[in-house]
Protein backbone atom coordinates (compact mmCIF):
# COMPACT_ATOMS: atom_id res chain seq x y z
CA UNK A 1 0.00 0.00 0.00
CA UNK A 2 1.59 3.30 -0.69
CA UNK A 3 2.25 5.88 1.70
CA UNK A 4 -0.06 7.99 2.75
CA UNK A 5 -3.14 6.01 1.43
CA UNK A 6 -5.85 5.06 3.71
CA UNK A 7 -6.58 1.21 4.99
CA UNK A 8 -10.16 0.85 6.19
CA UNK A 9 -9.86 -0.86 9.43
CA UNK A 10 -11.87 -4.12 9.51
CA UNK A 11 -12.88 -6.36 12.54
CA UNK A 12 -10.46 -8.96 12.05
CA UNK A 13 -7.83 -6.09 12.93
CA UNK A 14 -9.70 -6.30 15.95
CA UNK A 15 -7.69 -8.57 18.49
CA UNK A 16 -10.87 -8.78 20.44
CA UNK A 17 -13.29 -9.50 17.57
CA UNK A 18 -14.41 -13.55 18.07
CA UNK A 19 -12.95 -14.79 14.36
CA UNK A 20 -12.39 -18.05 15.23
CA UNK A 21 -14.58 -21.12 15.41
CA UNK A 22 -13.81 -23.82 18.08
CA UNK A 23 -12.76 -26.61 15.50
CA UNK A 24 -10.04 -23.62 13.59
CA UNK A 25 -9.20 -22.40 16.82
CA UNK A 26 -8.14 -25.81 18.21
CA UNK A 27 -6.39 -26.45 14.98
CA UNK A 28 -4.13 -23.35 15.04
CA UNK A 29 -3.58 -24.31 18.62
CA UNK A 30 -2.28 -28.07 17.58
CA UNK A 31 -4.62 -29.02 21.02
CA UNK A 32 -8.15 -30.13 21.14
CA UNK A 33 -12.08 -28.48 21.05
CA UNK A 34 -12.15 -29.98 24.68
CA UNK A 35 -8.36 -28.19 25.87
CA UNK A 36 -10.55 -24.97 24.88
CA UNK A 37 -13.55 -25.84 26.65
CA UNK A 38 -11.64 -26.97 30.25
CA UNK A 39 -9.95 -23.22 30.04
CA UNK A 40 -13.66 -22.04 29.66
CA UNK A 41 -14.62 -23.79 32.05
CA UNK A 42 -11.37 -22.48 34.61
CA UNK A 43 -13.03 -19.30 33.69
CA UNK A 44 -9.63 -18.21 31.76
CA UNK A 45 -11.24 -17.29 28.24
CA UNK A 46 -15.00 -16.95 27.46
CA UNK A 47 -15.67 -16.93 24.00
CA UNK A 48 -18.43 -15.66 22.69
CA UNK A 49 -21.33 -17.32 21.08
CA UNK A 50 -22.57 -16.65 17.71
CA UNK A 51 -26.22 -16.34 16.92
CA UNK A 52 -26.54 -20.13 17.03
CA UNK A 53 -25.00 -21.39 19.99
CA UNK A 54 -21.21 -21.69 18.54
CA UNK A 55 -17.69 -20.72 20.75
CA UNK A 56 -16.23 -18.05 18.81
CA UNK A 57 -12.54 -16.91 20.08
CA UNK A 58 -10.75 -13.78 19.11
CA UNK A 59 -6.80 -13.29 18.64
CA UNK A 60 -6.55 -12.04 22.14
CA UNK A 61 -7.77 -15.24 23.37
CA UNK A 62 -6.01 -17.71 21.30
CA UNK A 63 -2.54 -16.10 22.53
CA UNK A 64 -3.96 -16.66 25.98
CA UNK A 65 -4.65 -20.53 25.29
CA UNK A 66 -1.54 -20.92 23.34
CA UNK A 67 0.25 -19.49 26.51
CA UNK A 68 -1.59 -22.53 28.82
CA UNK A 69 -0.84 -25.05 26.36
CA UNK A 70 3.05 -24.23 26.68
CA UNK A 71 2.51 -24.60 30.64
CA UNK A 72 0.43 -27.50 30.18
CA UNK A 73 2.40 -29.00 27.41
CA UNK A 74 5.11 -28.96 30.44
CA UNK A 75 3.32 -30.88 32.58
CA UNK A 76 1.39 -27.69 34.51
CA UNK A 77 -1.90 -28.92 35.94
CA UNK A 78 -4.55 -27.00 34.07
CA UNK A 79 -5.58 -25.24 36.87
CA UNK A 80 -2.28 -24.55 37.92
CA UNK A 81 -1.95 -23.01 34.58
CA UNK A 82 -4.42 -20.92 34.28
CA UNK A 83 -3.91 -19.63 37.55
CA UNK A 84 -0.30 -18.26 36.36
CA UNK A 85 -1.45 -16.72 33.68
CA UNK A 86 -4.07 -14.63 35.74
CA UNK A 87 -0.75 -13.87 38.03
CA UNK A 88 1.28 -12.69 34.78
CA UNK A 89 -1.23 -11.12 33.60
CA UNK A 90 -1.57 -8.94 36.64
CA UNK A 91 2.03 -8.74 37.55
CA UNK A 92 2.34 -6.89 33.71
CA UNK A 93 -0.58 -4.72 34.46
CA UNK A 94 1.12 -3.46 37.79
CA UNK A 95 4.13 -3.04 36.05
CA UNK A 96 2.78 -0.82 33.31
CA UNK A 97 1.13 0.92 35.92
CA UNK A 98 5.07 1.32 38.10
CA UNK A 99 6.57 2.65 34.84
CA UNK A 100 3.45 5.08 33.94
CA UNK A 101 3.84 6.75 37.75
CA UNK A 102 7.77 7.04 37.48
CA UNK A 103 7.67 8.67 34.06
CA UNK A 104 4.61 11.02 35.33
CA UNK A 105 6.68 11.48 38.43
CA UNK A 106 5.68 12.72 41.82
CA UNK A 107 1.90 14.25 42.41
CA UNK A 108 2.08 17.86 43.60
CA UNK A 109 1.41 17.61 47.56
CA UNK A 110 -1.43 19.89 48.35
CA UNK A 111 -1.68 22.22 51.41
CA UNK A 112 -4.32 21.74 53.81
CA UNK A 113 -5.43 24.77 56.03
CA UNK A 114 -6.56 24.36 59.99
């Protein structure tokens, strides 16, 4: 595409947007419909459903399977590995947070008057 030129955005862009069926999901994961269902059911991903009753998953959530399949694939208990990804997941989140604070640095200290 040359530069400057304008790209409509579509919703497969979207990481969020539920592209994948449960059969092509499992497939790109090399695991099984059921692996996907037992992380449902650990409450780590919840797909969406289309209009008739199917698991969808988006990009976001295939990353987030692939990532328990590694731990899994190493001989992580399932819930054990869903479990550290919740961890990670929050440990990142905190340290996004650390880093935003240190480069906003210190809040101005306000006065209070008796």
């Amino acid at each position: 595409m040359p530069p400057g030129s304008f790209r409509a955005v579509t919703p497969l862009d979207d990481d969020d947007f539920p592209a994948y069926t449960m059969g092509r999901a499992a497939d790109m994961l090399g695991t099984t419909p059921a692996f996907l269902r037992a992380l449902g059911e650990h409450r780590l991903i919840t797909p969406l459903r289309s209009e008739g009753g199917h698991r969808r998953y988006s990009r976001y959530q295939l990353r987030i399977a692939a990532r328990a399949r590694e731990l899994v694939d190493q001989g992580t208990p399932i819930e054990a590995a869903c479990r550290i990804i919740v961890l990670e997941d929050q440990l990142e989140e905190a340290q996004r947070i650390n880093e935003q604070m240190r480069t906003q640095g210190p809040e101005p200290q306000s006065k209070t008057s008796a």
